[in-house]
Protein backbone atom coordinates (compact mmCIF):
# COMPACT_ATOMS: atom_id res chain seq x y z
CA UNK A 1 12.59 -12.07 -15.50
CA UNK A 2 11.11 -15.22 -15.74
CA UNK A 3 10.04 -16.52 -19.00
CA UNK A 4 6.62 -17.06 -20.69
CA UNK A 5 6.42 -19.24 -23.75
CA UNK A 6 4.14 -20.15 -24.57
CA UNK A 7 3.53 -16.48 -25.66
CA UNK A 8 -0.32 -15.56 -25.15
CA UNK A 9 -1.26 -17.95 -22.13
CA UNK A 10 -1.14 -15.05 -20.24
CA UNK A 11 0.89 -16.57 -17.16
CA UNK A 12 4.35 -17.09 -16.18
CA UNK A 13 5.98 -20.58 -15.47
CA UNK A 14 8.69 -20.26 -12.88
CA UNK A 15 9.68 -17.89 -10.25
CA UNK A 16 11.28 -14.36 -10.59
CA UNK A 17 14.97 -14.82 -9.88
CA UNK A 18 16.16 -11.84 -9.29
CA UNK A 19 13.49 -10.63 -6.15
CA UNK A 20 12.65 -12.04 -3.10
CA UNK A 21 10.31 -11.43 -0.12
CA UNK A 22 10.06 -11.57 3.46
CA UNK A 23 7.29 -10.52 6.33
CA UNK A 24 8.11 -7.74 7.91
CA UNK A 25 7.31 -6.81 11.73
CA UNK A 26 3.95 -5.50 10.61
CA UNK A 27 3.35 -9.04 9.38
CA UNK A 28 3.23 -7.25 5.78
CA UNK A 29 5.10 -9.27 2.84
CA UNK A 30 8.08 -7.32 1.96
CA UNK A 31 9.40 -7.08 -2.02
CA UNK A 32 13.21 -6.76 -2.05
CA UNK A 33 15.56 -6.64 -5.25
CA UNK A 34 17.75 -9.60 -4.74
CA UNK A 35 20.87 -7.44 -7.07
CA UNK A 36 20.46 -4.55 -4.94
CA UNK A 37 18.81 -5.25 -1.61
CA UNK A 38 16.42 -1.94 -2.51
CA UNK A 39 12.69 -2.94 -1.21
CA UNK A 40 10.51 -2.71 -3.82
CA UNK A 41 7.21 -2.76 -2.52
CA UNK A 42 5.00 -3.59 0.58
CA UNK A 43 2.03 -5.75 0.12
CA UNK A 44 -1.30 -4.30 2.32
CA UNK A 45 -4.02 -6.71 1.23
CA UNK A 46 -2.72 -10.03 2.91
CA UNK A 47 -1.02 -12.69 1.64
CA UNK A 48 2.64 -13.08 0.37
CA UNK A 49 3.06 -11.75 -4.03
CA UNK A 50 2.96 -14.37 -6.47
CA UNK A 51 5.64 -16.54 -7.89
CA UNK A 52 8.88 -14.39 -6.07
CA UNK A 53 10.81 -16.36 -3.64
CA UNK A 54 10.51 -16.52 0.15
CA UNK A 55 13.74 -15.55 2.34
CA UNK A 56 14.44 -18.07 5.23
């Protein structure tokens, strides 16, 4: 997970390493575990999920 210092700002500096995303067909933004390859979760409201990484 990415880190958070300092503690109580509320927001996280960095990217989460170990997830990634990718559009799908449906031109949803897909959440995938990067250890596992497992999707995690689909997101319906538009626009790609905060601070994870894009695959090319």
């Amino acid at each position: 997970m990415a880190t958070n210092p300092p503690s109580g700002d509320d927001r996280r500096h960095g990217a989460i390493r170990e997830r990634s995303q990718f559009q799908g067909p449906s031109g949803n933004w897909i959440k995938r575990n990067a250890e596992t390859g497992r999707f995690m979760d689909q997101k319906t409201s538009g626009g790609r999920f905060k601070g994870v990484r894009r695959e090319k």
